[in-house]
C-alpha atoms as a PDB file:
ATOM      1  CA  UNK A   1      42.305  11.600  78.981  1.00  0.00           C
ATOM      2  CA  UNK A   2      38.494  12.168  79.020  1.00  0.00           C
ATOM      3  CA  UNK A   3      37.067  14.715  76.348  1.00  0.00           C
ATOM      4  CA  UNK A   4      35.284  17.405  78.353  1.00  0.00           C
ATOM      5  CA  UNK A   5      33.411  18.152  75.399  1.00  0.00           C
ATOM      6  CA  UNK A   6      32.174  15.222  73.545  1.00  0.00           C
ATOM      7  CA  UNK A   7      33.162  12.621  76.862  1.00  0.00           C
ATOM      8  CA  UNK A   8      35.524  10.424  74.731  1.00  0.00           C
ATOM      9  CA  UNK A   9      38.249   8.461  76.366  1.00  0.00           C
ATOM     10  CA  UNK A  10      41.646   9.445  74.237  1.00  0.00           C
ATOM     11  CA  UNK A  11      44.606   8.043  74.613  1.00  0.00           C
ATOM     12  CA  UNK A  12      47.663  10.244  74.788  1.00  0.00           C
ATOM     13  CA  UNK A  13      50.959   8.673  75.799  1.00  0.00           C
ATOM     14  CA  UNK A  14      51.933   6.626  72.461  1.00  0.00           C
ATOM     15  CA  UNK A  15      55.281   6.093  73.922  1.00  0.00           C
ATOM     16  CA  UNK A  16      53.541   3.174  76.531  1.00  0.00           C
ATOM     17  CA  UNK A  17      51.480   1.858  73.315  1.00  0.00           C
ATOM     18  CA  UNK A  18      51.616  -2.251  73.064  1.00  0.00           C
ATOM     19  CA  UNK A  19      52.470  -3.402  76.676  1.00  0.00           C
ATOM     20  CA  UNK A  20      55.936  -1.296  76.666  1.00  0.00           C
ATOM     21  CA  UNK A  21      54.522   0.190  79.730  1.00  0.00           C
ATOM     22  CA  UNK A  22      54.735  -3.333  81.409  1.00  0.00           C
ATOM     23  CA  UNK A  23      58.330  -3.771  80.947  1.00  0.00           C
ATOM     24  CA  UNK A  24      59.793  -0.402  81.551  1.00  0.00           C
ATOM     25  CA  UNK A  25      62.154  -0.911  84.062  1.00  0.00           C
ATOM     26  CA  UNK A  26      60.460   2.212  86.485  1.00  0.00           C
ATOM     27  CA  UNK A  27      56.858   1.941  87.700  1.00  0.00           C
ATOM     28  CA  UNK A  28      56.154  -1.033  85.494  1.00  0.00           C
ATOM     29  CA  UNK A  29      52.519  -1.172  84.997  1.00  0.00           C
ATOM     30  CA  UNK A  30      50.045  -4.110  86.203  1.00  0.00           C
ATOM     31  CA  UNK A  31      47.699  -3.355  83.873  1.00  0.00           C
ATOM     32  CA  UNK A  32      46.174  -3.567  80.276  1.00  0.00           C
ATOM     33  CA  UNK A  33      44.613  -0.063  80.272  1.00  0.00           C
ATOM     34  CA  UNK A  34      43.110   2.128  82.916  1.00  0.00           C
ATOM     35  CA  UNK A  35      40.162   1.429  83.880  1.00  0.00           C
ATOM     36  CA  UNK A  36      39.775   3.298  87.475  1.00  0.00           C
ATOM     37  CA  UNK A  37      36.762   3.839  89.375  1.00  0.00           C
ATOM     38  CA  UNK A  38      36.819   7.453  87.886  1.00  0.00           C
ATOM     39  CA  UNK A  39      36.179   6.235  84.351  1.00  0.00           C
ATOM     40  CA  UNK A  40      34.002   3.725  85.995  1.00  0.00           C
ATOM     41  CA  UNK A  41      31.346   5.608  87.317  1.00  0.00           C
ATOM     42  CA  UNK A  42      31.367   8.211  84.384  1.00  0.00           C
ATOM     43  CA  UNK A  43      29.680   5.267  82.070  1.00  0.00           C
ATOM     44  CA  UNK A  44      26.214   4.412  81.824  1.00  0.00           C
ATOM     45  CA  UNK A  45      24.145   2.946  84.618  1.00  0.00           C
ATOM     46  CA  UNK A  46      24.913  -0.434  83.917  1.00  0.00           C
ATOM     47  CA  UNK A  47      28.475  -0.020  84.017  1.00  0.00           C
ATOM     48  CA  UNK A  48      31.569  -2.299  82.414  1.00  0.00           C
ATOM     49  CA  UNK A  49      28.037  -4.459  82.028  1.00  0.00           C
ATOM     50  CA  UNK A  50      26.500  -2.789  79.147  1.00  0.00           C
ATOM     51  CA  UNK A  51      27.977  -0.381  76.068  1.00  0.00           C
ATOM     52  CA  UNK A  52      31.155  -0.951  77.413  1.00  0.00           C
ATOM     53  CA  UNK A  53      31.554  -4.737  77.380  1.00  0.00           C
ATOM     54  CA  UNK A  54      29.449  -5.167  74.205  1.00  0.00           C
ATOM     55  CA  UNK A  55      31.833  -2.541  72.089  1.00  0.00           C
ATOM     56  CA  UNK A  56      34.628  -4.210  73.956  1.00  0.00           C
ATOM     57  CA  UNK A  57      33.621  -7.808  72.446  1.00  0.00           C
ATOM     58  CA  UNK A  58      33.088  -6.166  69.141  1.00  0.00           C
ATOM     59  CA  UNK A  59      36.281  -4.395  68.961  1.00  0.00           C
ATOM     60  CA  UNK A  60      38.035  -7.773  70.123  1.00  0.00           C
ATOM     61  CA  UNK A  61      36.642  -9.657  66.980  1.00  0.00           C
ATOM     62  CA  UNK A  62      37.373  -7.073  64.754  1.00  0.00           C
ATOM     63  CA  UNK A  63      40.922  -6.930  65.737  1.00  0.00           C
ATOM     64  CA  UNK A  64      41.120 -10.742  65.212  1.00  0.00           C
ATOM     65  CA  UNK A  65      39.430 -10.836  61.710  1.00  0.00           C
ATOM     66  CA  UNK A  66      41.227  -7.899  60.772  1.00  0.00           C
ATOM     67  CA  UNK A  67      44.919  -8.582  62.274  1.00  0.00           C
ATOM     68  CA  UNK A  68      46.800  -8.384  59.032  1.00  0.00           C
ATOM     69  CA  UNK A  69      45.070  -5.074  58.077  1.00  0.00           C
ATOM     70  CA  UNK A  70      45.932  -3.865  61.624  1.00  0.00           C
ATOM     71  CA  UNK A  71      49.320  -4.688  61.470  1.00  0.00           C
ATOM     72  CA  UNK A  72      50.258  -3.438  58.068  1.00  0.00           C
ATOM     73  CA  UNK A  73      48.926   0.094  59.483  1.00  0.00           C
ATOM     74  CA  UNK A  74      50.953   0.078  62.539  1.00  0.00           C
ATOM     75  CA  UNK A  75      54.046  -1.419  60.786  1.00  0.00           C
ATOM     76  CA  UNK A  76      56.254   1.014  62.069  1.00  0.00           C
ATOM     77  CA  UNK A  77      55.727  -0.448  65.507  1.00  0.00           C
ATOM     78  CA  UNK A  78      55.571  -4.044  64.900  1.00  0.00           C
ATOM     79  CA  UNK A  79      59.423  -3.941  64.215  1.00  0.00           C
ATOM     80  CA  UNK A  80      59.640  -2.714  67.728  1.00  0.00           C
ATOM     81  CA  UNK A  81      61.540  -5.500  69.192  1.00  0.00           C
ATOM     82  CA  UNK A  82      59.914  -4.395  72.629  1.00  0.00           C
ATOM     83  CA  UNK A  83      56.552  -5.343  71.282  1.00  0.00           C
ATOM     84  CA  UNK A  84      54.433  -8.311  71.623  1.00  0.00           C
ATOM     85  CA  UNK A  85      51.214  -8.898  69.779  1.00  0.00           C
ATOM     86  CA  UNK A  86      49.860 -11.641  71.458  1.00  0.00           C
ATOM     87  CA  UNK A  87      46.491  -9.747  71.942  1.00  0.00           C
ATOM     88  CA  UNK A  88      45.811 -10.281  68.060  1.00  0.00           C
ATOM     89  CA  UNK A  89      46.126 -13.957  68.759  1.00  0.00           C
ATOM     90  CA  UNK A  90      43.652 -14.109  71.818  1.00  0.00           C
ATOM     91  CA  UNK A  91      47.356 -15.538  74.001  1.00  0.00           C
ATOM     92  CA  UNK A  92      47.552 -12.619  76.686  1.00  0.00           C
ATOM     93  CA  UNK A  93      46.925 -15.099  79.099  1.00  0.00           C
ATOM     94  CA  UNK A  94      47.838 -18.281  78.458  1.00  0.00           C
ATOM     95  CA  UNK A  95      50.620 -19.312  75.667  1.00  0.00           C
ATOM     96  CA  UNK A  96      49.071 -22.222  74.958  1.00  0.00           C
ATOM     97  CA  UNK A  97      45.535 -21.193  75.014  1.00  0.00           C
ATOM     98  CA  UNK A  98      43.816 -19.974  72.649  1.00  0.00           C
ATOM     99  CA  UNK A  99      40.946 -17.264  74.447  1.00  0.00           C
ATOM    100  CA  UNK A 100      37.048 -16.667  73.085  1.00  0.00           C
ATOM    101  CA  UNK A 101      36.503 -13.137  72.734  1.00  0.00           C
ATOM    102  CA  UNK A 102      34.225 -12.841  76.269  1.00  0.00           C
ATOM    103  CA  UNK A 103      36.603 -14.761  78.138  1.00  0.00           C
ATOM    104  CA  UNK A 104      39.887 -12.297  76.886  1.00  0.00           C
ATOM    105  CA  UNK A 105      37.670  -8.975  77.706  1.00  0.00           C
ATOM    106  CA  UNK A 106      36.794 -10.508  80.939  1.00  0.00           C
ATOM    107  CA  UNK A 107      40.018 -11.422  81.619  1.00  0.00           C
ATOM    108  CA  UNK A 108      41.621  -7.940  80.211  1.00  0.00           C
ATOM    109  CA  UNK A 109      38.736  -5.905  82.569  1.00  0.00           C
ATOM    110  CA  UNK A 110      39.585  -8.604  85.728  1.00  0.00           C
ATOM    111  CA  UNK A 111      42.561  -7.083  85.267  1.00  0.00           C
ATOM    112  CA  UNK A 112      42.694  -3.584  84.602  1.00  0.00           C
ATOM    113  CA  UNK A 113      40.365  -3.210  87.838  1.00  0.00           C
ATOM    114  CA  UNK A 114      42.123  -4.841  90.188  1.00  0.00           C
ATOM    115  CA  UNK A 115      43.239  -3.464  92.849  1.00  0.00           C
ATOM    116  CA  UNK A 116      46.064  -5.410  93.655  1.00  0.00           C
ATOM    117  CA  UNK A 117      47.360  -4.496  90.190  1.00  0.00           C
ATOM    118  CA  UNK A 118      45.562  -0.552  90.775  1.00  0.00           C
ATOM    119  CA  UNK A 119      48.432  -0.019  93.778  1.00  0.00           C
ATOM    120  CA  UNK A 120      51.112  -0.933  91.897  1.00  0.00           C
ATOM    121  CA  UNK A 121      50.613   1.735  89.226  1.00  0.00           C
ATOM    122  CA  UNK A 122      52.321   5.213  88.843  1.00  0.00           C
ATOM    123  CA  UNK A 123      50.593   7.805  91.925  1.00  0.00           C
ATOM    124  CA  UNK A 124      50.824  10.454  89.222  1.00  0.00           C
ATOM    125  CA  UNK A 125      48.129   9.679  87.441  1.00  0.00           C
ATOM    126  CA  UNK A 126      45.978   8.732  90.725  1.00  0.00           C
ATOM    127  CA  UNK A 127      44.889   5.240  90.157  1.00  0.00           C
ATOM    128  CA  UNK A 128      43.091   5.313  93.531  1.00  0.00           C
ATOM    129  CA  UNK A 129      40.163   7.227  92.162  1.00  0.00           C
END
């Protein structure tokens, strides 16, 4: 959901947190987050390119110096036996790979914008825009 306000991106549906949305048995989703053409072309000139991509690395890194901090706040959902962290360990691409932080946020944009994955998703929330 986009703030009209302040133009923050929040996230509302807690319930698909942690890749459970990828594994629910209806309207599984392809993707890591949405990132649609909407949200897109409401960022800055240069696009996935420049704020975006730069907070995105920054955010990454933090997340891996700071995994056991992370966790311990979101314990209630890493005994979840639906949930995988493999983010945290820079595998959600390759089990035996261990991922830079550019290469995983390329990767994790690759795939939230394509559109092979984009028609695949749930019509409701119009992944075509």
């Amino acid at each position: 959901m986009l703030d009209r306000l302040s133009g923050k991106i929040l996230h509302i549906d807690f319930g698909d947190c942690f890749e459970v949305a990828m594994t629910r048995e209806k309207f599984p989703e392809k993707i890591p987050f949405r990132l649609t053409r909407m949200l897109t072309n409401a960022m800055e000139v240069t696009g996935l390119d420049g704020n975006y991509r730069i907070t995105c690395h920054t955010v990454m890194e933090v997340l891996r110096e700071h995994k056991d901090s992370v966790m311990a706040v979101l314990e209630a959902f890493v005994y979840d036996p639906l949930l995988n962290w493999r983010l945290m360990d820079s595998r959600d691409f390759s089990h035996d790979e261990t991922l830079d932080v550019p290469t995983q946020v390329e990767l994790l944009i690759k795939q939230a914008t394509s559109h092979e994955n984009l028609c695949q998703c749930y019509i409701g929330w119009c992944p075509f825009w």
